[in-house]
N, C-alpha and C. Protein backbone atom coordinates (compact mmCIF):
# COMPACT_ATOMS: atom_id res chain seq x y z
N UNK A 1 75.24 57.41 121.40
CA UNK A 1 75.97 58.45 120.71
C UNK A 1 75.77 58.30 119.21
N UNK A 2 75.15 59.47 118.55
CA UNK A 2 75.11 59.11 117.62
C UNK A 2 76.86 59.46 116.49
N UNK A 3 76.69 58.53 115.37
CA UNK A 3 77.54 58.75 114.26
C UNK A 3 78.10 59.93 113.35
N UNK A 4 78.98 60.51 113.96
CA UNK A 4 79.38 62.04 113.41
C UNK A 4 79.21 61.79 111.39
N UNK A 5 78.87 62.99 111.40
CA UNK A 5 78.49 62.50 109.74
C UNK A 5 79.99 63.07 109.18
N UNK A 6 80.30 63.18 107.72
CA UNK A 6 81.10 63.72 106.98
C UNK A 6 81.66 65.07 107.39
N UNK A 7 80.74 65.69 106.96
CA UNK A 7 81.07 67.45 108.01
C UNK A 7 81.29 67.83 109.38
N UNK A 8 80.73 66.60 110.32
CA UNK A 8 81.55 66.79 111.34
C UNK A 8 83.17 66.43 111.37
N UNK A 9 83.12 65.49 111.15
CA UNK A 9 84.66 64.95 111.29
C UNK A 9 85.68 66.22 110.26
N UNK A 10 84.70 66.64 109.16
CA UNK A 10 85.87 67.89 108.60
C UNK A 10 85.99 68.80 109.11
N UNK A 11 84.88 69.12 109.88
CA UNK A 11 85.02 70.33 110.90
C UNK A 11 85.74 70.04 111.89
N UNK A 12 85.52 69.11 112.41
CA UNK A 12 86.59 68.78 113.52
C UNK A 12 88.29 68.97 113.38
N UNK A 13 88.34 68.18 112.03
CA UNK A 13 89.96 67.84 111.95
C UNK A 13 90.23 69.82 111.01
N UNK A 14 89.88 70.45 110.92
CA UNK A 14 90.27 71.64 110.63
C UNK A 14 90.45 72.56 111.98
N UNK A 15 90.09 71.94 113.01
CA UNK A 15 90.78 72.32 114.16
C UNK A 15 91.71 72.17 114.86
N UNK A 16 92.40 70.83 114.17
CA UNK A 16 93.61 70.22 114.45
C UNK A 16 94.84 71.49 114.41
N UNK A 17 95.86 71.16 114.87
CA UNK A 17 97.32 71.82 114.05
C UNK A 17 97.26 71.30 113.11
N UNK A 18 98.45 71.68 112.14
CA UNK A 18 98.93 71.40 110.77
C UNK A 18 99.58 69.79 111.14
N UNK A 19 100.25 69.95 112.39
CA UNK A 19 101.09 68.75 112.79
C UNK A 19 100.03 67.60 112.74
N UNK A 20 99.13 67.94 113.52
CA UNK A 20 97.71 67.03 114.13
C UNK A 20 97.07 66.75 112.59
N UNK A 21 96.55 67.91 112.10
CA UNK A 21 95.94 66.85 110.73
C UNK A 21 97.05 66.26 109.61
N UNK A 22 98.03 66.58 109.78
CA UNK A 22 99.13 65.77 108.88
C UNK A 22 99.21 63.94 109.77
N UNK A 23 99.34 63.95 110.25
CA UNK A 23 99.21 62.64 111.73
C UNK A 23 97.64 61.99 110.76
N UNK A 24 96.81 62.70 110.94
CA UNK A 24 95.34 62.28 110.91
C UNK A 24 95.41 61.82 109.27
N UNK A 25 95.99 62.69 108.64
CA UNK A 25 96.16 61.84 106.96
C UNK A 25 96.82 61.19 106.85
N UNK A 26 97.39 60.65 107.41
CA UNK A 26 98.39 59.48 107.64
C UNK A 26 97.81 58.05 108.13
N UNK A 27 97.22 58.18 109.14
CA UNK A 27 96.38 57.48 110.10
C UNK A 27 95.21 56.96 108.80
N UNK A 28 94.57 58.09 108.08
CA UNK A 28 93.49 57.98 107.23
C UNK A 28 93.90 56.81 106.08
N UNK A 29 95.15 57.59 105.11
CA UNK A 29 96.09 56.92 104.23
C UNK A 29 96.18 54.91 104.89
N UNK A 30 96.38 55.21 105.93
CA UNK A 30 96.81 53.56 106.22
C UNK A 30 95.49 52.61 106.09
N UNK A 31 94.70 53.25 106.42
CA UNK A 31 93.39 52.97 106.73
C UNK A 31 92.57 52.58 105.52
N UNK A 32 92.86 53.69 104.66
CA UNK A 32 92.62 53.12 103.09
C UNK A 32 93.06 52.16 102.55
N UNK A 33 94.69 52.10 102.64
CA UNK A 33 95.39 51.25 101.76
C UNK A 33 95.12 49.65 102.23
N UNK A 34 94.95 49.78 103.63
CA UNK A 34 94.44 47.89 104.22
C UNK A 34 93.40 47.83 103.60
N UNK A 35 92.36 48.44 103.25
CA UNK A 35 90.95 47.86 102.99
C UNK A 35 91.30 47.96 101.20
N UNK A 36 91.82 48.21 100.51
CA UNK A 36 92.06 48.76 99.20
C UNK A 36 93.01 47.13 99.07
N UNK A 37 94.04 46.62 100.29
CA UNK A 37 95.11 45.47 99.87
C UNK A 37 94.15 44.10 99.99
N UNK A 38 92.66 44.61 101.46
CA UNK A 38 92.49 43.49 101.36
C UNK A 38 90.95 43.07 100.50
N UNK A 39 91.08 43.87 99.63
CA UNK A 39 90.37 43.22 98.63
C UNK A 39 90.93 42.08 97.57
N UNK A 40 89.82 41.27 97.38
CA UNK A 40 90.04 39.55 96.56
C UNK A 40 90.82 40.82 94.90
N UNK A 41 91.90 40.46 94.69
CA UNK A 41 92.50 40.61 93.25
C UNK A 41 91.35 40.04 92.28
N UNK A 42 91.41 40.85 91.15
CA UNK A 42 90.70 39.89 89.96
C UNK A 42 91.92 40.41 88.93
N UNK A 43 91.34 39.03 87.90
CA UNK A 43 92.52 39.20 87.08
C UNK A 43 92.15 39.14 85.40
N UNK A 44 92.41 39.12 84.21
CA UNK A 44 91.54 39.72 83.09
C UNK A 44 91.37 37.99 82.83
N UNK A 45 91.92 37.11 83.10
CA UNK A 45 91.66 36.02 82.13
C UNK A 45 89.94 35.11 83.07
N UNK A 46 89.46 36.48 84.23
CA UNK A 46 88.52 35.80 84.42
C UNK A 46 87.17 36.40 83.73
N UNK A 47 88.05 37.15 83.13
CA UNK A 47 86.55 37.51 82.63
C UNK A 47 86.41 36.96 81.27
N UNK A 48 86.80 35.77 81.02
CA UNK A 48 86.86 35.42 79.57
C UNK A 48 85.77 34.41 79.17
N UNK A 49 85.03 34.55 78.43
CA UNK A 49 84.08 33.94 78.28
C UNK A 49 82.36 34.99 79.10
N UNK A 50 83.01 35.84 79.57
CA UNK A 50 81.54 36.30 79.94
C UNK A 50 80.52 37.75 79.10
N UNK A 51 79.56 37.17 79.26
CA UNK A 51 78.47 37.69 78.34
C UNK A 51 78.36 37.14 77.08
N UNK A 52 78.89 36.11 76.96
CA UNK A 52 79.53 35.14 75.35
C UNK A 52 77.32 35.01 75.16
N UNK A 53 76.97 34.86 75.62
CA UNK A 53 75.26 34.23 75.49
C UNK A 53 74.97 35.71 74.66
N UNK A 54 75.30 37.14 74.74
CA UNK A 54 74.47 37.85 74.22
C UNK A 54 75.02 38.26 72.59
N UNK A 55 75.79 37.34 72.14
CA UNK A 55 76.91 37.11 71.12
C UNK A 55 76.11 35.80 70.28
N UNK A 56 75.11 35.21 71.02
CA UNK A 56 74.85 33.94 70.47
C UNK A 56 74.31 33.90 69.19
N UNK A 57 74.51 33.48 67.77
CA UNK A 57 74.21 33.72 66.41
C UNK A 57 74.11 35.02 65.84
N UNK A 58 75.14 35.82 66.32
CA UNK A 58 75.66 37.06 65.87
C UNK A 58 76.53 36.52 64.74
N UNK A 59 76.86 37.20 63.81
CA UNK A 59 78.30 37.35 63.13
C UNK A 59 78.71 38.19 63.05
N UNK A 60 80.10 38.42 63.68
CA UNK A 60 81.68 39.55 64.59
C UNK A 60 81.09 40.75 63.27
N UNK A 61 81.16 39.80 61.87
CA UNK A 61 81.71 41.06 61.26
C UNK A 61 80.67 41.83 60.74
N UNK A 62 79.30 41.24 60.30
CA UNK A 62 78.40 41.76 60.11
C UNK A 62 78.15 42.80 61.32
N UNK A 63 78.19 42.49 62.69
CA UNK A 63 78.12 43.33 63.96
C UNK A 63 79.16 44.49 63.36
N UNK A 64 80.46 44.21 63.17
CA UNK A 64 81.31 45.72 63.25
C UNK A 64 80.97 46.20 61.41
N UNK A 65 80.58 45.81 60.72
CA UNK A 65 80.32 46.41 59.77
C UNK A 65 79.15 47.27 59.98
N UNK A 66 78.26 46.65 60.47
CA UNK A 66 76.60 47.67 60.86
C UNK A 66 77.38 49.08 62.13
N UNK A 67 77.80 48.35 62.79
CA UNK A 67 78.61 49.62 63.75
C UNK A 67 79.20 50.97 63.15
N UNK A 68 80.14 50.01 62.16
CA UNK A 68 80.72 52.00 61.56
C UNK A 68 79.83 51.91 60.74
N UNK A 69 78.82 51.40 60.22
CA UNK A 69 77.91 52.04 59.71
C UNK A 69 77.56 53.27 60.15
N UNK A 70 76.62 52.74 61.47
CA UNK A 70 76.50 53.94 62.21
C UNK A 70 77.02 54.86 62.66
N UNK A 71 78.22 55.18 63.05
CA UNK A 71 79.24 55.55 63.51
C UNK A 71 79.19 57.28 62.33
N UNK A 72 79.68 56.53 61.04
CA UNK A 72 79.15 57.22 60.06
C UNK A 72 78.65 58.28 60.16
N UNK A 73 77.39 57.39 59.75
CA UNK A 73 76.30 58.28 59.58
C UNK A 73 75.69 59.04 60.86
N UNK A 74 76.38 58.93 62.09
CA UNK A 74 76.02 59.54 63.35
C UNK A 74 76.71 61.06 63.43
N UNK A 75 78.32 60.60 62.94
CA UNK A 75 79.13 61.69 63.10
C UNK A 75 78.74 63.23 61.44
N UNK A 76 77.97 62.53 60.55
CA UNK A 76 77.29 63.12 59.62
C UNK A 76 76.48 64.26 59.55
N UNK A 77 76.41 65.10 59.82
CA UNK A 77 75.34 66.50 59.93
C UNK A 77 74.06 65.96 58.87
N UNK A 78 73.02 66.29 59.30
CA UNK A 78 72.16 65.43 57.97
C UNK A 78 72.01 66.63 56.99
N UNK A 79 71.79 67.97 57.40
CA UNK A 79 72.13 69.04 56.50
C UNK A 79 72.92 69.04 55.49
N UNK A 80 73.78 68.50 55.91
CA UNK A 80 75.11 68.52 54.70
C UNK A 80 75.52 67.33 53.82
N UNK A 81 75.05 67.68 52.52
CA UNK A 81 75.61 66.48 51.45
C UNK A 81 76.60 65.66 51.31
N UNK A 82 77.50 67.28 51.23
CA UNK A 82 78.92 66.94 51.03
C UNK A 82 79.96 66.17 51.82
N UNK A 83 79.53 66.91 53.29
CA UNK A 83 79.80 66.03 54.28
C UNK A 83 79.56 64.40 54.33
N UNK A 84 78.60 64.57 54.18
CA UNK A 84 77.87 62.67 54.00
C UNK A 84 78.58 62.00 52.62
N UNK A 85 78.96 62.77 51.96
CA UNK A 85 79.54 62.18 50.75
C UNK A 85 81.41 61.52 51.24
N UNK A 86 81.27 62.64 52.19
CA UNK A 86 83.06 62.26 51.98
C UNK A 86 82.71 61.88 53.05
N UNK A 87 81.76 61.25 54.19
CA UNK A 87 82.18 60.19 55.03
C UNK A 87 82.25 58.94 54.36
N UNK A 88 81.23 59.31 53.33
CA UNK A 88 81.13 57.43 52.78
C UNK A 88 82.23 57.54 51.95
N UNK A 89 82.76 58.13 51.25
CA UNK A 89 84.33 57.69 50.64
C UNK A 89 85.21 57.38 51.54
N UNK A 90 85.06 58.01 52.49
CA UNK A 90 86.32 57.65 54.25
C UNK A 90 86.91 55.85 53.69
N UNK A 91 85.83 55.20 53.83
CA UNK A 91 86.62 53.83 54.03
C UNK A 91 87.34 54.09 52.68
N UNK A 92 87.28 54.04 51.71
CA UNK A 92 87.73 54.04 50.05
C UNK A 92 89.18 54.90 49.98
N UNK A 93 89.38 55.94 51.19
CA UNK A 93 90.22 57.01 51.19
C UNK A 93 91.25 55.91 51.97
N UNK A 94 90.95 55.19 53.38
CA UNK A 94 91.93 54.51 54.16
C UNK A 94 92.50 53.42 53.62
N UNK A 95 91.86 52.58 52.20
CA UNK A 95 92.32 51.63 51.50
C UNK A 95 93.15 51.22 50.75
N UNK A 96 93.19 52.87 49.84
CA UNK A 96 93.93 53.50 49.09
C UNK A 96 95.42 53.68 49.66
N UNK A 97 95.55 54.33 50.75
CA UNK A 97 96.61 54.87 51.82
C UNK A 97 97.24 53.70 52.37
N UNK A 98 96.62 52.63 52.83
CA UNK A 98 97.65 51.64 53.25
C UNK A 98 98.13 50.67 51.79
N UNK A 99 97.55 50.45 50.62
CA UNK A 99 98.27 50.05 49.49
C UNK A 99 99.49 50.44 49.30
C-alpha cells in the first residue's frame, strides 16, 4: 500500500463531518505537541562561546565602527550630496542630544 501523500489525507478529511474533522484536529494537535515536548530543550548559555574562532584577532570596535560605516553609506542614495552629508553628521547630531 502505498503512502497517501498530503492531498490525499486533505481530501479525505474534508469529507469528514464538522464533528469528525474537529476529532481529527485534535487527534493531529496531540500528535504535534508530543513530538514538539519530546524534543532535547536547548538553552542560551549553550551557545556561549560558539563561533568565538571567526572573532579570532578581530577588534569588537574597529568591527562595529567599519559596520555603521557601512550601514551609512548603504542607506545613502549616491545621487544625493546632501543626503550623504547629513548621514555623516548623524553620529555628531546623536552626541550632541544625549549631552
Amino acid at each position: 500500500m502505498a503512502t497517501p501523500t498530503y492531498d490525499d489525507v486533505l481530501s479525505r478529511a474534508r469529507q469528514l463531518s464538522a464533528e469528525e474533522q474537529l476529532e481529527l484536529l485534535e487527534a493531529l494537535a496531540t500528535i504535534v505537541r508530543q513530538r514538539i515536548s519530546s524534543r532535547p530543550r536547548r538553552s542560551i548559555p549553550e551557545l556561549q562561546g560558539l563561533g568565538k574562532q571567526i572573532w579570532h584577532e578581530m577588534d569588537a570596535q574597529e568591527y562595529v565602527n567599519r559596520e555603521r560605516d557601512t550601514v551609512i553609506h548603504r542607506a545613502v542614495p549616491v545621487s544625493c550630496p546632501q543626503a550623504e552629508q547629513l548621514a555623516m553628521d548623524q553620529p555628531r547630531i546623536h552626541k550632541t542630544a544625549q549631552s
